[in-house]
C-alpha atoms as a PDB file:
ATOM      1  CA  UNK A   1     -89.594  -4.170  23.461  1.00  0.00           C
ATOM      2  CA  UNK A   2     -90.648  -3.908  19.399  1.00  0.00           C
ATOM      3  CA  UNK A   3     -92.162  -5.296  17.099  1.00  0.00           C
ATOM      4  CA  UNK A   4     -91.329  -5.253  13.670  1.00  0.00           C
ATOM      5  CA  UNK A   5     -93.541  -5.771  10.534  1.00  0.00           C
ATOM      6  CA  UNK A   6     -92.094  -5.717   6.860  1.00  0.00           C
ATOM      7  CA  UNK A   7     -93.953  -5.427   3.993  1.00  0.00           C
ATOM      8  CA  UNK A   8     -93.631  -4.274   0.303  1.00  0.00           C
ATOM      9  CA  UNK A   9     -92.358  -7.558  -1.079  1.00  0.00           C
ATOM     10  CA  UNK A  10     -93.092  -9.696  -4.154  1.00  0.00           C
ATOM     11  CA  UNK A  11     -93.208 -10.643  -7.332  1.00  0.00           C
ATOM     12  CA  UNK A  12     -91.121  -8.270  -9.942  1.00  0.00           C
ATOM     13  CA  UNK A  13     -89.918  -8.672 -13.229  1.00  0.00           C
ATOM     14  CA  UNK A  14     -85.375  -8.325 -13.404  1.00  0.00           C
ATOM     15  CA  UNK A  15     -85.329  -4.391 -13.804  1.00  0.00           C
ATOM     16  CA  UNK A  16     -88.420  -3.311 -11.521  1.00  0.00           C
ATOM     17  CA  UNK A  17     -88.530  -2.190  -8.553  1.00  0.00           C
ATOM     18  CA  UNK A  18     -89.891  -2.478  -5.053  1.00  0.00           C
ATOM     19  CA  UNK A  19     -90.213  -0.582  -1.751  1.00  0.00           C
ATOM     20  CA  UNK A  20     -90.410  -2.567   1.609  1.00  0.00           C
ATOM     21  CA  UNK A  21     -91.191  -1.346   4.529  1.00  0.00           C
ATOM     22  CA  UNK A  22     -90.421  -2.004   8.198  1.00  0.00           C
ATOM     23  CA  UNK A  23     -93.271  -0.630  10.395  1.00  0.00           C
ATOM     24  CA  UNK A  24     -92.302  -0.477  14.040  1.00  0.00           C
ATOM     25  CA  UNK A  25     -94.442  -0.681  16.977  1.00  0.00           C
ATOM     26  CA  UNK A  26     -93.775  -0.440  20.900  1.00  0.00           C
ATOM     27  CA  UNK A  27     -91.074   2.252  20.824  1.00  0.00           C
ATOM     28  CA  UNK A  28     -89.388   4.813  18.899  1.00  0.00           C
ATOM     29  CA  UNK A  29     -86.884   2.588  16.196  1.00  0.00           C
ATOM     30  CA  UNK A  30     -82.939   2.588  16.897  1.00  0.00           C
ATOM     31  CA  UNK A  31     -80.699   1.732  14.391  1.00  0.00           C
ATOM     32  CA  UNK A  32     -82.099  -0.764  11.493  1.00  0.00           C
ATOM     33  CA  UNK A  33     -80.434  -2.966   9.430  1.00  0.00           C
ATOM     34  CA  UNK A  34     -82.049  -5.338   6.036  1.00  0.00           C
ATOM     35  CA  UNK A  35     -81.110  -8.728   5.759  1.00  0.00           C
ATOM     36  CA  UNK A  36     -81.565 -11.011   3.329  1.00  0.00           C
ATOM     37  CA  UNK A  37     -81.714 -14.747   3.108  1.00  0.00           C
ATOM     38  CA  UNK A  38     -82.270 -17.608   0.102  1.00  0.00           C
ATOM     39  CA  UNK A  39     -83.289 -21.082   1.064  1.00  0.00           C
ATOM     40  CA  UNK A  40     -79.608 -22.843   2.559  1.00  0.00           C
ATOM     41  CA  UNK A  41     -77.468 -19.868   3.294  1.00  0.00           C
ATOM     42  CA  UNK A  42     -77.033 -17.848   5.881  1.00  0.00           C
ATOM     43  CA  UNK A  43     -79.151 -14.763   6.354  1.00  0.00           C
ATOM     44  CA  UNK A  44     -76.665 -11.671   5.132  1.00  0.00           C
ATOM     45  CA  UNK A  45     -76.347  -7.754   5.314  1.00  0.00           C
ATOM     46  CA  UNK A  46     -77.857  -5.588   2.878  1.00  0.00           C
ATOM     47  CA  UNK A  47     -78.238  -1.849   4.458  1.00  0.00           C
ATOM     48  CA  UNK A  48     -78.271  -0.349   7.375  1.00  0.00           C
ATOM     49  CA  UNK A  49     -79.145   3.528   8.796  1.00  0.00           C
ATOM     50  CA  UNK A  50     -78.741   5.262  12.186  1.00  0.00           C
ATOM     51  CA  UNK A  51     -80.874   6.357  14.370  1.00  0.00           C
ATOM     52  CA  UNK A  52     -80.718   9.578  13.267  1.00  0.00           C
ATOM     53  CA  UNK A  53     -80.509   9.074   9.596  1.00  0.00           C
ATOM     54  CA  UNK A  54     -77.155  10.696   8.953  1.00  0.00           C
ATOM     55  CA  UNK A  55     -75.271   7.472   8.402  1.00  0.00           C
ATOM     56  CA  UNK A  56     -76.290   4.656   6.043  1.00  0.00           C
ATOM     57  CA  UNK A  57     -74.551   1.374   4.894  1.00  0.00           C
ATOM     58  CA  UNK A  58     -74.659  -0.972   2.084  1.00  0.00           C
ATOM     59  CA  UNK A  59     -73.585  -4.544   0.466  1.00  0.00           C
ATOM     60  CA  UNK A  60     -71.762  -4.015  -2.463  1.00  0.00           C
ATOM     61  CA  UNK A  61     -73.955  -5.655  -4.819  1.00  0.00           C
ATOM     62  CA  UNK A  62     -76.664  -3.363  -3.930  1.00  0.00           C
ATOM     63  CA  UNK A  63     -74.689  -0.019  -3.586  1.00  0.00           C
ATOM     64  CA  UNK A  64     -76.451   2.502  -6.138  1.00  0.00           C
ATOM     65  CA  UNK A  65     -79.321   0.488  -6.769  1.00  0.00           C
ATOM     66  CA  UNK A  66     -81.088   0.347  -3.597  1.00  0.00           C
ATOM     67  CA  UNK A  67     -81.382   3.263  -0.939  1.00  0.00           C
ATOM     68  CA  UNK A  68     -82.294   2.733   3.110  1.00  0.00           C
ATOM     69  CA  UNK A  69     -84.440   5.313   4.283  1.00  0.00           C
ATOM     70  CA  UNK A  70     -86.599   6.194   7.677  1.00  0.00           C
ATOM     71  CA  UNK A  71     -89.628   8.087   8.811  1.00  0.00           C
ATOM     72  CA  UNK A  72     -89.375   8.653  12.327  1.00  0.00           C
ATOM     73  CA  UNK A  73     -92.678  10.533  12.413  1.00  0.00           C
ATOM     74  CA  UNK A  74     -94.130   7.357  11.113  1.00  0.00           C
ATOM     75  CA  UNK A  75     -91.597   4.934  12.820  1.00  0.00           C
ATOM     76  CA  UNK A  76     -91.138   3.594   9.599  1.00  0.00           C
ATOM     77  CA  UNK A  77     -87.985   2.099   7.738  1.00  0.00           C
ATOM     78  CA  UNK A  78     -88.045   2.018   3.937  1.00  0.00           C
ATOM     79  CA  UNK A  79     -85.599   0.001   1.398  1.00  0.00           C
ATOM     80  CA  UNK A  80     -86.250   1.320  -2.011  1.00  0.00           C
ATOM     81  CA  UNK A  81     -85.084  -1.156  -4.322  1.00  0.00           C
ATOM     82  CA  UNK A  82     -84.150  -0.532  -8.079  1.00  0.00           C
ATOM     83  CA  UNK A  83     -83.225  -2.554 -11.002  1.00  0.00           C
ATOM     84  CA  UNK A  84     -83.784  -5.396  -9.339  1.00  0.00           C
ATOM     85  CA  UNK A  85     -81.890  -8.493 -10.545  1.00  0.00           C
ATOM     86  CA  UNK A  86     -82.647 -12.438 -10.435  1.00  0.00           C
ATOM     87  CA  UNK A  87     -79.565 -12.946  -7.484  1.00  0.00           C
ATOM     88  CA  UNK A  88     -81.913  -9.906  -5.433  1.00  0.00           C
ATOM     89  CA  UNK A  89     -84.056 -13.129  -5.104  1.00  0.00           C
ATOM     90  CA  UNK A  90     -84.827 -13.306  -1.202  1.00  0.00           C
ATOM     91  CA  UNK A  91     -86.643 -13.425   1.809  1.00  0.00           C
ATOM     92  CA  UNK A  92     -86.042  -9.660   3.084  1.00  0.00           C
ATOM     93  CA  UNK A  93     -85.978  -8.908   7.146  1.00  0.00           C
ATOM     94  CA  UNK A  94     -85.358  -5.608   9.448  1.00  0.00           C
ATOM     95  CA  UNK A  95     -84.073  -5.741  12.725  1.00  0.00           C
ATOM     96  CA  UNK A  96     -82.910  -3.354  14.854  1.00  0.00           C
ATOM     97  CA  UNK A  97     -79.381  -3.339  16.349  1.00  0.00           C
ATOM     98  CA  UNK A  98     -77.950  -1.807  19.422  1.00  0.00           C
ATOM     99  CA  UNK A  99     -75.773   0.058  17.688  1.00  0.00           C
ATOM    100  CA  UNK A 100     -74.676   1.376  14.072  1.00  0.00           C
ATOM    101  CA  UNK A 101     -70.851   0.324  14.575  1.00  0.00           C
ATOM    102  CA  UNK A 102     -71.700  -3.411  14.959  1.00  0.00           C
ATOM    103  CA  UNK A 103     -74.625  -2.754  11.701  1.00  0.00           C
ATOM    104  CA  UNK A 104     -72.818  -5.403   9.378  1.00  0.00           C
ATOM    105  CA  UNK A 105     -73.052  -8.353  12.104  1.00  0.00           C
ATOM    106  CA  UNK A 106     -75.828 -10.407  12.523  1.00  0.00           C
ATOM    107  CA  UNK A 107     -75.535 -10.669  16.450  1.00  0.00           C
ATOM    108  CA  UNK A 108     -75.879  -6.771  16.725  1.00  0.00           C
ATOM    109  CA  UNK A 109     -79.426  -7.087  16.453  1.00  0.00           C
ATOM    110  CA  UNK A 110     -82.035  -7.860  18.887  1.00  0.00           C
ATOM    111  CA  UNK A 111     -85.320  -7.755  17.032  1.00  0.00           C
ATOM    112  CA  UNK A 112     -86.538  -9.091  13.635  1.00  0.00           C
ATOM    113  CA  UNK A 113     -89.234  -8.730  11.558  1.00  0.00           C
ATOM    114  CA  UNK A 114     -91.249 -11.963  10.022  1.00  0.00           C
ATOM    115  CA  UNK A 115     -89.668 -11.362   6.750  1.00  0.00           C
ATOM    116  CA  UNK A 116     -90.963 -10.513   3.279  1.00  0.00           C
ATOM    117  CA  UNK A 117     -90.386 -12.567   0.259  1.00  0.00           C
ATOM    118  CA  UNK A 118     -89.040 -10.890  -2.837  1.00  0.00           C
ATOM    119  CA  UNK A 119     -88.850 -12.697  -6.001  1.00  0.00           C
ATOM    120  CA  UNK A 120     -87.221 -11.237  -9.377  1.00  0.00           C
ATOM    121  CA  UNK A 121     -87.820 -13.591 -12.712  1.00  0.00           C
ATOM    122  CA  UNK A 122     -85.722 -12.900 -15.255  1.00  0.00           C
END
């Protein structure tokens, strides 16, 4: 089993940027996927990396503003989040999936974090 811990989020003016982090505890971290959800919808896919680092995945709407990184000497998952815009507005989660192929699908994943809120005034 693992447990998951996000932090990193908050408060940022549209433009800044943020860097959350999804600290892992119990085991060595599989493949890890950010979610996102606003108060009403359903929680949705942001980014995703392998195990080994050598694939990554992205929304859209974020491609080339936000970048999904890992430390495995640390155990550590980073999302790096630039120009950050009002509609980035979110609570932000990591959870780790069973496997990469599956990374856009909610039901991949067997273990969330507690989330981190992210706000972006405009």
């Amino acid at each position: 089993q693992v447990q998951l811990v996000e932090s990193g989020g908050g408060l940022v003016q549209a433009g800044g940027s943020l860097r959350l982090s999804c600290a892992a505890s119990g085991r060595t971290l599989s493949n890890i996927g950010w979610f996102r959800q606003t108060p009403g919808k359903e929680r949705a896919f942001v980014a995703a990396i392998s195990r080994s680092s050598s694939s990554t995945d992205y929304t859209d709407s974020v491609k080339s503003r936000f970048t999904i990184s890992r430390d495995n000497a640390k155990n550590t998952v980073y999302l790096q989040m630039n120009s950050l815009k009002p509609d980035d507005t979110a609570v932000y989660y990591c959870a780790e999936g069973a496997t990469y192929i599956t990374r856009r699908s909610i039901s991949n994943y067997n273990y969330w974090g507690q989330g981190t809120q992210v706000t972006v005034s405009s």
